[in-house]
Protein backbone atom coordinates (compact mmCIF):
# COMPACT_ATOMS: atom_id res chain seq x y z
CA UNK A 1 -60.46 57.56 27.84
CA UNK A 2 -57.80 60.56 26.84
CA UNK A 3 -57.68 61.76 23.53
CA UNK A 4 -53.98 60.72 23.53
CA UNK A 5 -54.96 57.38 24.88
CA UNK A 6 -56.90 56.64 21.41
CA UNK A 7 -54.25 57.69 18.87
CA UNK A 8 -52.74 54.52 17.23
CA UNK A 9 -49.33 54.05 17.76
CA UNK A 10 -46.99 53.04 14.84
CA UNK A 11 -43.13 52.04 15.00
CA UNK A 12 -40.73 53.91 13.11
CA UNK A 13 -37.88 51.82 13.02
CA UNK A 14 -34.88 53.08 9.99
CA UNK A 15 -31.37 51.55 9.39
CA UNK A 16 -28.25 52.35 11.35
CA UNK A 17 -26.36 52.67 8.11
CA UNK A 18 -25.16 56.05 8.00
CA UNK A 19 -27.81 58.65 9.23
CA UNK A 20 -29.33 58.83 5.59
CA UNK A 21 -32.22 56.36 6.96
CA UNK A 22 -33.02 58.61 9.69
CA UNK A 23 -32.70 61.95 8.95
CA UNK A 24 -35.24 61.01 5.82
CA UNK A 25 -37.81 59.53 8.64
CA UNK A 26 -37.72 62.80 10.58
CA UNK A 27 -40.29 64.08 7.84
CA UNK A 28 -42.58 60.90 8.71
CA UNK A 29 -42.51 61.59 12.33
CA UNK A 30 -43.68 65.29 12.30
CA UNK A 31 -46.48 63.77 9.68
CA UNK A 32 -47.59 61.18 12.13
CA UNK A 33 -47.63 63.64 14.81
CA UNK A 34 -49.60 66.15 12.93
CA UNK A 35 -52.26 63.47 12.25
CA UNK A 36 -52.79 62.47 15.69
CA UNK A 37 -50.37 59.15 15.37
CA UNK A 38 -48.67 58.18 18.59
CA UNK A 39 -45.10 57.22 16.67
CA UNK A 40 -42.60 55.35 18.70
CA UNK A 41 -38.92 55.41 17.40
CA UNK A 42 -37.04 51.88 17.29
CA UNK A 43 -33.13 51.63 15.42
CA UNK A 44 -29.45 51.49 17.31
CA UNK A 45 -26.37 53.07 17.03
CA UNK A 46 -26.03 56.60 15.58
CA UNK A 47 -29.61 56.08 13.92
CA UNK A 48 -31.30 55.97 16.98
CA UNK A 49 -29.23 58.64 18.77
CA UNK A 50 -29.57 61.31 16.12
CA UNK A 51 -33.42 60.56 16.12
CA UNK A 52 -33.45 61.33 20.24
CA UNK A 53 -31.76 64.35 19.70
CA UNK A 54 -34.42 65.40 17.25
CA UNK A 55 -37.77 63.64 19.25
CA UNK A 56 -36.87 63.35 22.66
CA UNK A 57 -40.18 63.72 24.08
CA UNK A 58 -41.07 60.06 21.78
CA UNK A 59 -40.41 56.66 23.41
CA UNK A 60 -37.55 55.22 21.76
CA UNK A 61 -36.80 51.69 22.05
CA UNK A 62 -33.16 49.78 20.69
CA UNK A 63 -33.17 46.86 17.95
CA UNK A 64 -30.23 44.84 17.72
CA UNK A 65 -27.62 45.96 15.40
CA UNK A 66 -27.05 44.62 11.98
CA UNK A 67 -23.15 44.26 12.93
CA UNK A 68 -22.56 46.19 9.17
CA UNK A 69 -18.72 46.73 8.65
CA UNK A 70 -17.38 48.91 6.04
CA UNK A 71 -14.00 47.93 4.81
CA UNK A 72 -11.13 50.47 4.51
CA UNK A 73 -10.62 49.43 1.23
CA UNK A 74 -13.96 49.79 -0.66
CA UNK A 75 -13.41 47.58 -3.48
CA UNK A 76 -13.94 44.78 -0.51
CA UNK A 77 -17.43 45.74 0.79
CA UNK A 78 -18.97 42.93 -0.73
CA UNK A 79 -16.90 40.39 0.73
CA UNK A 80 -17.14 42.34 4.20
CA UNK A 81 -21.05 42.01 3.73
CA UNK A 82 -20.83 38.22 2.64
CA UNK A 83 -18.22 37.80 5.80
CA UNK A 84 -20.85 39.53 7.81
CA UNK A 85 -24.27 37.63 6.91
CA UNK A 86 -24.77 35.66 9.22
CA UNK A 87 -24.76 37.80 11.77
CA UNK A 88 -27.57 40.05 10.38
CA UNK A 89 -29.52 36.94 9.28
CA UNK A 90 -29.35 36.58 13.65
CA UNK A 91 -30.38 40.36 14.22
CA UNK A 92 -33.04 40.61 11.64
CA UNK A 93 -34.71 37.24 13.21
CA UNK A 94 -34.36 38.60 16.84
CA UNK A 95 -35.43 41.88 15.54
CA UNK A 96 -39.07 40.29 14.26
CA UNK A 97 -39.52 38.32 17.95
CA UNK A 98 -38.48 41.67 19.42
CA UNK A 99 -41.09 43.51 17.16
CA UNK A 100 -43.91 40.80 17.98
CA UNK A 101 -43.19 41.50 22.08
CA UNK A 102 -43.71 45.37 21.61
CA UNK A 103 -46.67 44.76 19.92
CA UNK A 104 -48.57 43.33 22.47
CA UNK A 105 -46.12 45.87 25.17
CA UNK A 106 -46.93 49.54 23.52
CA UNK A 107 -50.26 48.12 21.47
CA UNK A 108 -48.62 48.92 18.22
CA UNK A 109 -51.19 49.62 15.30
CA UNK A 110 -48.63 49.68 12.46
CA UNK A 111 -45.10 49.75 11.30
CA UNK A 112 -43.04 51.62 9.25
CA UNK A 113 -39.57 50.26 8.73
CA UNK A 114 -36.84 52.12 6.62
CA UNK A 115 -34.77 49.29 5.33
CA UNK A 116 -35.02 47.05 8.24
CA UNK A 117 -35.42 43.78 6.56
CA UNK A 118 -37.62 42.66 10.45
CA UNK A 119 -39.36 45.25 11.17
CA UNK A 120 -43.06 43.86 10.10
CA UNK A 121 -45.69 41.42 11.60
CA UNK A 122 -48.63 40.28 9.88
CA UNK A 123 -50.56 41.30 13.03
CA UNK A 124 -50.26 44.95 11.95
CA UNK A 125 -49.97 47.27 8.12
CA UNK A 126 -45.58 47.11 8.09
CA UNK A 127 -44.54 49.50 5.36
CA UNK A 128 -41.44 49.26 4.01
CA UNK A 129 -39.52 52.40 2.96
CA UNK A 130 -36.44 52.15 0.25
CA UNK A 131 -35.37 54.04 -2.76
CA UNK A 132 -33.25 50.59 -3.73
CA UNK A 133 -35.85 48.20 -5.39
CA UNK A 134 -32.79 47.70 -7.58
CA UNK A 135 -29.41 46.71 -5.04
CA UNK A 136 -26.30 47.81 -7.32
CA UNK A 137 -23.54 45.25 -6.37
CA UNK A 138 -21.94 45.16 -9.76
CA UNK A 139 -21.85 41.56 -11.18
CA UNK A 140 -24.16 40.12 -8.53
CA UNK A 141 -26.98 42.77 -9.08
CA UNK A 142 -29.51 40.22 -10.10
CA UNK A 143 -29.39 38.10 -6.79
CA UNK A 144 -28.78 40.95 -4.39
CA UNK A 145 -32.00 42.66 -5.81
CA UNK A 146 -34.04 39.50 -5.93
CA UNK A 147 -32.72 38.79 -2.45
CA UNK A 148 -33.89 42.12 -1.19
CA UNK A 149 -37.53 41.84 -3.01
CA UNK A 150 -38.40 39.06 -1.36
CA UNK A 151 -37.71 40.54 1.89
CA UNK A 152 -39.52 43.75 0.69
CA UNK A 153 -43.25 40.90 -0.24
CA UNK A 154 -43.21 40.39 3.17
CA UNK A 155 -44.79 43.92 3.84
CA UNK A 156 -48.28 45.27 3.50
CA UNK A 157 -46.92 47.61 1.39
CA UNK A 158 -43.57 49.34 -0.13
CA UNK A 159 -43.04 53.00 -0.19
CA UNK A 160 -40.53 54.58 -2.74
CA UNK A 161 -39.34 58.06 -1.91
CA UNK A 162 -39.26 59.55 -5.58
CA UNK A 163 -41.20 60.66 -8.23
CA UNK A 164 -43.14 57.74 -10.16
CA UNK A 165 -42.09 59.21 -13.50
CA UNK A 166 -39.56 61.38 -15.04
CA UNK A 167 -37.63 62.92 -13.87
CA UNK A 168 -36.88 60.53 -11.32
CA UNK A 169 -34.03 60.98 -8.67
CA UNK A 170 -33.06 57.50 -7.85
CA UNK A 171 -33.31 56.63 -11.75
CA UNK A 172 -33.28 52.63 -12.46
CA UNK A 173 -32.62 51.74 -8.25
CA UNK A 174 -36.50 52.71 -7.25
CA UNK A 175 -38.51 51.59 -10.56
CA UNK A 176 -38.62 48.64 -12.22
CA UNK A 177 -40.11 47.59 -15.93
CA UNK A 178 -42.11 44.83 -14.39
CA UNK A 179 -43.01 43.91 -10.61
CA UNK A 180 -45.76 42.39 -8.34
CA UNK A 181 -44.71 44.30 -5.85
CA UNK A 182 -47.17 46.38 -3.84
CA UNK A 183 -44.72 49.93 -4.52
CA UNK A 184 -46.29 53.29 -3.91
CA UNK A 185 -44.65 56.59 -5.11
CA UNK A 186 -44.65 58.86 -2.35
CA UNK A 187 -42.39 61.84 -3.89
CA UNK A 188 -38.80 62.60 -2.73
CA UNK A 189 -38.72 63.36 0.96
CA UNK A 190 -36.55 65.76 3.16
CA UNK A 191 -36.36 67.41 6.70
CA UNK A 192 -35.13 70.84 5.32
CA UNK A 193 -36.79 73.88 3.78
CA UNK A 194 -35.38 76.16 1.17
CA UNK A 195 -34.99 79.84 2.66
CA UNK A 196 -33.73 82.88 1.32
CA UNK A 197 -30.70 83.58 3.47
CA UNK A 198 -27.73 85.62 3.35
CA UNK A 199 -24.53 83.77 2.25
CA UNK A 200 -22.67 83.23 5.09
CA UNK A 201 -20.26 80.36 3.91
CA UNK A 202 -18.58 79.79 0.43
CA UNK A 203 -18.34 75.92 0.86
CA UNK A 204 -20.39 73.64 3.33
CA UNK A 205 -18.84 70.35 3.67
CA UNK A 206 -20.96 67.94 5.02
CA UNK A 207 -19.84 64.08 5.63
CA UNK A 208 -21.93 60.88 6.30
CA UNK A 209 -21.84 57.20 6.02
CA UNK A 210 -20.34 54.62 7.57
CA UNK A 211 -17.03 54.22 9.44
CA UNK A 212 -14.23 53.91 8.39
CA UNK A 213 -14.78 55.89 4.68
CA UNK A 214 -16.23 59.01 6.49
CA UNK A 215 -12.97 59.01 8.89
CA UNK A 216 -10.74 58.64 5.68
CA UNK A 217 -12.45 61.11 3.67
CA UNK A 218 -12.57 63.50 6.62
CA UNK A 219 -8.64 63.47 7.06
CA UNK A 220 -8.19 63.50 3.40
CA UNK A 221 -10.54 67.07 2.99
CA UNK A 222 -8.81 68.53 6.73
CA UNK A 223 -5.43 68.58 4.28
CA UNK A 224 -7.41 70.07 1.22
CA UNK A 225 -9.13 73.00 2.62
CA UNK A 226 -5.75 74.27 3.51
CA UNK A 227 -5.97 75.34 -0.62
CA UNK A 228 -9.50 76.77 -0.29
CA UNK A 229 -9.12 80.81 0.25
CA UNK A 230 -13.24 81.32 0.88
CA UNK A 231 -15.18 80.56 4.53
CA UNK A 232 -15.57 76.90 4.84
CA UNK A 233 -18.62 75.20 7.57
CA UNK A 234 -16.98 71.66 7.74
CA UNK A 235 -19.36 69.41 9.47
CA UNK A 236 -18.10 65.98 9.87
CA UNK A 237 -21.30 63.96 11.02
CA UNK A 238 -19.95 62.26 13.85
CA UNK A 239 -23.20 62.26 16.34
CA UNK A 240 -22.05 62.72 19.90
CA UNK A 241 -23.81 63.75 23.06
CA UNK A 242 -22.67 67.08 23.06
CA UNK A 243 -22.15 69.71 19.76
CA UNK A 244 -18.41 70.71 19.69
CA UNK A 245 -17.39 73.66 17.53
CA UNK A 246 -14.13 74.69 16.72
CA UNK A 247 -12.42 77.74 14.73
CA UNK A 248 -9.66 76.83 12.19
CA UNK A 249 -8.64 80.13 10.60
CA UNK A 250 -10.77 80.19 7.52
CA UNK A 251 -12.90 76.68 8.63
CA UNK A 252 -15.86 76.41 11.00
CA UNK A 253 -15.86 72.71 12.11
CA UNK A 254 -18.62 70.79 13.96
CA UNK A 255 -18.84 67.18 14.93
CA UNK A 256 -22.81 67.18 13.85
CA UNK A 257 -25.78 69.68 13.69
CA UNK A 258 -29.63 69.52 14.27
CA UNK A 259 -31.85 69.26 11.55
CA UNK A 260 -32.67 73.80 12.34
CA UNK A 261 -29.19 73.87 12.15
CA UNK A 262 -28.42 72.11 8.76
CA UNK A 263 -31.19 73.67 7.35
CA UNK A 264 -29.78 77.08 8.12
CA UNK A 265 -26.37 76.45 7.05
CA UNK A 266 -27.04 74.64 3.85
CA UNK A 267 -29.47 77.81 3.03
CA UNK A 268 -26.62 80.39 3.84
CA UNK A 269 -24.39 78.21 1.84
CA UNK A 270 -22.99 78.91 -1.58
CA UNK A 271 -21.74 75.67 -2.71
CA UNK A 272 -22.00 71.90 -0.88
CA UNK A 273 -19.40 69.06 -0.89
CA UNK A 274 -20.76 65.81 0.03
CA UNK A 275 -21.47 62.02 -0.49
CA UNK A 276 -23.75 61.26 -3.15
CA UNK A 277 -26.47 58.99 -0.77
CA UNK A 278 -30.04 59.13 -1.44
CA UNK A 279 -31.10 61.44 1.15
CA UNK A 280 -28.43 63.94 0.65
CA UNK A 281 -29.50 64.23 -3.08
CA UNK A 282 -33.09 64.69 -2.24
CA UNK A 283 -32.14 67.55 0.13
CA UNK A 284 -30.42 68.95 -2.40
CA UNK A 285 -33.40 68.94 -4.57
CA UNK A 286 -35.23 70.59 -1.79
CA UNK A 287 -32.64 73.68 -1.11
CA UNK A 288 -31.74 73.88 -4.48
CA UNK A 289 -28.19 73.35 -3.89
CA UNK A 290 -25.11 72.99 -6.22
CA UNK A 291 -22.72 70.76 -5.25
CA UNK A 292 -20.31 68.13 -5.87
CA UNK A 293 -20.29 64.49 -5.14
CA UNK A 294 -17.65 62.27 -3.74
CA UNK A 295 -19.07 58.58 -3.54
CA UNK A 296 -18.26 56.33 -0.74
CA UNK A 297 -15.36 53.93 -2.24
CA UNK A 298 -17.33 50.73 -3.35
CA UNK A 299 -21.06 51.50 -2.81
CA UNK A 300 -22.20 50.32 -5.60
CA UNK A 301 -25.57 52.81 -5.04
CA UNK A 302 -24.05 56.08 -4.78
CA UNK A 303 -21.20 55.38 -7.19
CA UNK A 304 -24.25 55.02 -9.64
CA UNK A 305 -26.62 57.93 -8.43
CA UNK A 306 -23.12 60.61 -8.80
CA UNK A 307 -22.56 58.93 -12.23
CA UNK A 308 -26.16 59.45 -13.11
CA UNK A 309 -26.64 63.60 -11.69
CA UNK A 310 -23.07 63.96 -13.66
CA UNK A 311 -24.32 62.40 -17.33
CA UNK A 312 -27.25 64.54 -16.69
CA UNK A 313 -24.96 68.04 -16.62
CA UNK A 314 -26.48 68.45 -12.27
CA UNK A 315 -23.82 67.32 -10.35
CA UNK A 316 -19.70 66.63 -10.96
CA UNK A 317 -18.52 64.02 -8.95
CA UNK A 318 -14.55 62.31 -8.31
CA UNK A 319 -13.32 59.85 -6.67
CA UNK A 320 -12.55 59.85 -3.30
CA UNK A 321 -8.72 58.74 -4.32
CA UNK A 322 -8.33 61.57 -6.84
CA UNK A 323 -10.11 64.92 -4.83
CA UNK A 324 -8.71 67.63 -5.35
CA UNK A 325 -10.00 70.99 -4.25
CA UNK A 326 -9.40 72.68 -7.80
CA UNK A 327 -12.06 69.66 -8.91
CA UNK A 328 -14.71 72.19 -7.30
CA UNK A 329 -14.38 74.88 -9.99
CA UNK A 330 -16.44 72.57 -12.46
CA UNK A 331 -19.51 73.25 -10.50
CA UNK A 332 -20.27 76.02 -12.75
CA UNK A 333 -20.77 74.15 -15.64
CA UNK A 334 -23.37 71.74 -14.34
CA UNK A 335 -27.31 72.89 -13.91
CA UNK A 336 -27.72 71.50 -10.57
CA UNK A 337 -30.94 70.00 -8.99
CA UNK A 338 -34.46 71.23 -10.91
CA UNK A 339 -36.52 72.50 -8.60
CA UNK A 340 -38.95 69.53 -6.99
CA UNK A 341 -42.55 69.99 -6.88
CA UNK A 342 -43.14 67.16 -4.01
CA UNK A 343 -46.62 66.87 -1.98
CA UNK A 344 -46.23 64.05 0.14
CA UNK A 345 -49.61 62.81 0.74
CA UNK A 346 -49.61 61.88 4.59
CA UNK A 347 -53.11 61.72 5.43
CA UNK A 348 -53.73 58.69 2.03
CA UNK A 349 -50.94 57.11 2.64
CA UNK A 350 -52.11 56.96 6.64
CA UNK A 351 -54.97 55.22 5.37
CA UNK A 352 -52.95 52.01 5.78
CA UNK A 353 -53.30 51.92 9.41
CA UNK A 354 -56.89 52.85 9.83
């Protein structure tokens, strides 16, 4: 037998919602590949292409999509979510009879799922990863986090990418005062590194999220960098099969970048613009990055994490409505990100699958 023939293989399977559930699995990968794991990628959509681009020597394999539609008005997502039920009750169930096939197929030893309410069998350790033990949805927060920790029992174990005390990143959305809940800590997670790097760009705009709020906040920041006098990297996070980069007098646009690419523009950047998700903030942590925060319109999650980094004096934020590129020059008042002192623990947390 082959040394690679006895590494256990695990699924990695993260939500298409955005690429924010991806990007933050690419760390997981390279840790599973560095301690002889055999991981096999599993999403659809965007979330599964930009993970190809990154692993493409890894099997990846596509799970039905959860059909999620973002309204154009945001005050409407949670009717667009209700509207849109039952057609990711019918993926998530196909997804777990999927799951239990590839089992047996690619002798899966364990799973780790990223918000994919299917992705376990109680054949194998399923880990769930999400930073949202606590699902913001204004009046209705009670039932749509009850809802989602009853989905998150169903796992060996829960894994919440922050710090276990303060200061925390994802604040009251990853803890809770009381839970039976098997939730371990694992420390804020990100693909990039901080380097020292000559500034090459005075603003790095960088957009994400679902359609059709990153299209409309897109053409809305096209018109407002017309105002902006410095070198602008505008990368608009539309993942295509090829990179296309174009030259706009002062404004270097791209439709998407590789995770060595990101990491070296964010580094030679001076300030960031960008959605206030989860993942984004915990890169921003990482690099050290000031920035400022425009929440997607009616996501109840990031309108409270850019709320939260702005009470705290780290990060301004607006509306998406009311940008204006003036709004920038109160970055100097705010602290920014502290520095984060994470050690992800790979090799315990492994332990899981052995």
């Amino acid at each position: 037998m082959s040394p690679k023939s006895m590494k256990k293989t695990i699924l990695i399977a993260p939500l298409n919602w955005g690429l924010g559930h991806a990007t933050r699995c690419i760390p997981i990968i390279e840790a599973l590949l560095e301690n002889n794991y055999n991981p096999i990628i599993a999403s659809d959509g965007k979330a599964l292409l930009v993970l190809k681009k990154e692993f493409p020597e890894l099997i990846s394999l596509e799970l039905p999509s959860y059909q999620i539609e973002y309204p154009k008005n945001g005050k409407n997502l949670k009717w667009k979510l209700f509207q849109n039920g039952l057609k990711t009750i019918r993926a998530v169930q196909q997804e777990k009879k999927i799951i239990a096939k590839w089992i047996k197929d690619y002798r899966i030893s364990g799973i780790i799922s990223d918000n994919r309410l299917g992705a376990y069998n109680s054949e194998v350790p399923s880990i769930y990863i999400t930073h949202q033990l606590k699902v913001m949805s204004g009046n209705t927060t009670w039932i749509s986090s009850k809802i989602h920790q009853q989905f998150i029992k169903k796992y060996t174990e829960c894994w919440v990418p922050d710090f276990k005390t303060e200061p925390t990143l994802s604040g009251k959305l990853g803890h809770l005062a009381k839970t039976s809940l098997k939730i371990k800590y694992i420390d804020p997670l990100s693909r990039l590194y901080k380097k020292d790097m000559p500034i090459k760009y005075d603003l790095m705009i960088i957009l994400s999220g679902p359609e059709p709020q990153r299209g409309l906040l897109e053409a809305k920041l096209k018109k407002e960098v017309l105002k902006y006098e410095g070198q602008i990297v505008f990368i608009k996070g539309v993942i295509e099969e090829n990179q296309i980069k174009k030259q706009e007098k002062n404004v270097t646009l791209y439709n998407f970048m590789t995770s060595k690419e990101l990491e070296e523009t964010f580094n030679s950047s001076e300030l960031i613009l960008c959605r206030s998700g989860y993942t984004t903030i915990m890169d921003l942590a990482q690099l050290q990055k000031k920035a400022f925060f425009i929440p997607t319109p009616g996501q109840f999650e990031q309108e409270y994490l850019a709320q939260k980094m702005q009470v705290e004096n780290l990060i301004p934020f607006s509306k998406q409505d009311d940008f204006k590129m003036e709004h920038l020059q109160k970055i100097i008042r705010f602290e920014g990100l502290p520095k984060i002192n994470s050690a992800n623990n790979w090799k315990m947390l492994f332990q899981v699958f052995q």
